[in-house]
Protein backbone atom coordinates (compact mmCIF):
# COMPACT_ATOMS: atom_id res chain seq x y z
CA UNK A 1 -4.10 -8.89 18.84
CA UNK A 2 -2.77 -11.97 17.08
CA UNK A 3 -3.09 -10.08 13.45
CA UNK A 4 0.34 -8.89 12.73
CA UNK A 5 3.48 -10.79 12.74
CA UNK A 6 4.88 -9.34 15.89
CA UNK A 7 2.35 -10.82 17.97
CA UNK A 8 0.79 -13.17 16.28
CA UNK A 9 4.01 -15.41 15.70
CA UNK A 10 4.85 -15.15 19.63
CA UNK A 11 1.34 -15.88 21.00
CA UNK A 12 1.49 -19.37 18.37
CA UNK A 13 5.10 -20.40 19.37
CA UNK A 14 3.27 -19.62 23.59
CA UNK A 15 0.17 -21.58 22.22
CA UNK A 16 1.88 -24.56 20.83
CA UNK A 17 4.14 -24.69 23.67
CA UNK A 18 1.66 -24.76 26.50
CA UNK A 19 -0.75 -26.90 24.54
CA UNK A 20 1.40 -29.42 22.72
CA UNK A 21 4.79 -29.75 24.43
CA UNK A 22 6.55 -28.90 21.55
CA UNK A 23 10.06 -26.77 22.01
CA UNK A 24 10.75 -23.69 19.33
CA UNK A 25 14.04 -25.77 17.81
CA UNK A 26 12.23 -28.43 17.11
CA UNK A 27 9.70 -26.19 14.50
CA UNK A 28 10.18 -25.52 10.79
CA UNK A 29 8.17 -22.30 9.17
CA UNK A 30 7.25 -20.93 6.00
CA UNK A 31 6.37 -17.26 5.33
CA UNK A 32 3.92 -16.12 2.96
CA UNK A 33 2.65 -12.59 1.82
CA UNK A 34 3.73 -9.08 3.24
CA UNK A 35 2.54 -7.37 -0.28
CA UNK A 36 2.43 -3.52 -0.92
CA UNK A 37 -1.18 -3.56 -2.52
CA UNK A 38 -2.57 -0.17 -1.73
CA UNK A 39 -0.56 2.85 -3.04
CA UNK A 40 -1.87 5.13 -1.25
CA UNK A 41 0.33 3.59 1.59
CA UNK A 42 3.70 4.92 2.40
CA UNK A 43 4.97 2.66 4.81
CA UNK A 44 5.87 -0.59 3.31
CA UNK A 45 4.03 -2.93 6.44
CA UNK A 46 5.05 -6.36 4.31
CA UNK A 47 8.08 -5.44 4.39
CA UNK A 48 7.89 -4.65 8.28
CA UNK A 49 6.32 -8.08 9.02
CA UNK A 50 8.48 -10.13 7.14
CA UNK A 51 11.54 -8.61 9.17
CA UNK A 52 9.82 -9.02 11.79
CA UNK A 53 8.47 -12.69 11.62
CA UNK A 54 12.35 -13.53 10.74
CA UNK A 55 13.95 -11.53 13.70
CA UNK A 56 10.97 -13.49 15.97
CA UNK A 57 12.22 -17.00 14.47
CA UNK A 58 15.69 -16.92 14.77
CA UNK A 59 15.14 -15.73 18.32
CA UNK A 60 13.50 -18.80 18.57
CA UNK A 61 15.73 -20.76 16.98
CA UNK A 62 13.02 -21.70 14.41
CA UNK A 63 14.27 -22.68 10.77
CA UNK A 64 13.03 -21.11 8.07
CA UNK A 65 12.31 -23.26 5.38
CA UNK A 66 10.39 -21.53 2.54
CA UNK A 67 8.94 -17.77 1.95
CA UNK A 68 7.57 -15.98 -0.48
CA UNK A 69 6.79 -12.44 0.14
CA UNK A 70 6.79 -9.23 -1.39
CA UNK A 71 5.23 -7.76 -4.65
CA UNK A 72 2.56 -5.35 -5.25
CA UNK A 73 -0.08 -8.18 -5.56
CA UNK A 74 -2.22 -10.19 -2.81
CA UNK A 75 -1.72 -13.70 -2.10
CA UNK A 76 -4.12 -16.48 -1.42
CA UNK A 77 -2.52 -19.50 0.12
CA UNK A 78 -4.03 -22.99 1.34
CA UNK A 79 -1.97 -24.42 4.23
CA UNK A 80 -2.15 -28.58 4.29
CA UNK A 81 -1.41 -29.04 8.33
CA UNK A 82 -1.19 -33.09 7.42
CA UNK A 83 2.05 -32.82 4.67
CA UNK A 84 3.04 -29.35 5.38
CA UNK A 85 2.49 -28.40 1.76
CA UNK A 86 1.59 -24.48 0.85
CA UNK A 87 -0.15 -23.83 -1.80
CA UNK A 88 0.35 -20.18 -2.32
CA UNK A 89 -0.96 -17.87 -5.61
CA UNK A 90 -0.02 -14.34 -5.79
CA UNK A 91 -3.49 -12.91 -7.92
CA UNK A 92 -3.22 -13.33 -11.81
CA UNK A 93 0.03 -15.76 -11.17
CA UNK A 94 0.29 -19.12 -11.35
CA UNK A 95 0.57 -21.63 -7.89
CA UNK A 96 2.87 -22.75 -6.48
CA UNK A 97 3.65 -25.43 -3.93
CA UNK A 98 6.25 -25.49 -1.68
């Protein structure tokens, strides 16, 4: 259920509510991915879920602080919960951190 950015953003911003105490306003997020790898795909589901995910966090009054999305390659990322730091590599590309 929690697989796609429609209801997979909600049920977090429900999860760390309940769990943690923690108000929408006071979140930051970054977005990462939402490539078109397979060709053989008409509908352009990145695309989809990044509007999405950014219609869900300005409802929520979440910032947005960082995203990279897009492209016609797959992304690999490594999320640091301690600094916040992504370290995001679209296949064949070099990393970055953000």
């Amino acid at each position: 259920r929690t697989r796609y950015a429609d209801t997979g953003i909600s049920d977090l911003i429900t999860s760390l509510q309940n769990d943690y105490h923690i108000a929408p306003k006071d979140f930051t997020a970054k977005i990462v991915g939402g490539a078109k790898v397979l060709a053989a795909i008409t509908a352009n589901i990145g695309e989809e879920n990044e509007s999405f995910a950014k219609q869900i966090l300005s409802k929520n009054e979440i910032t947005l602080i960082a995203f990279r999305t897009g492209g016609n390659k797959g992304y690999s990322l490594d999320f640091d919960l301690t600094t916040g730091l992504v370290k995001c590599k679209r296949f064949g590309e070099q990393e970055e951190i953000f």
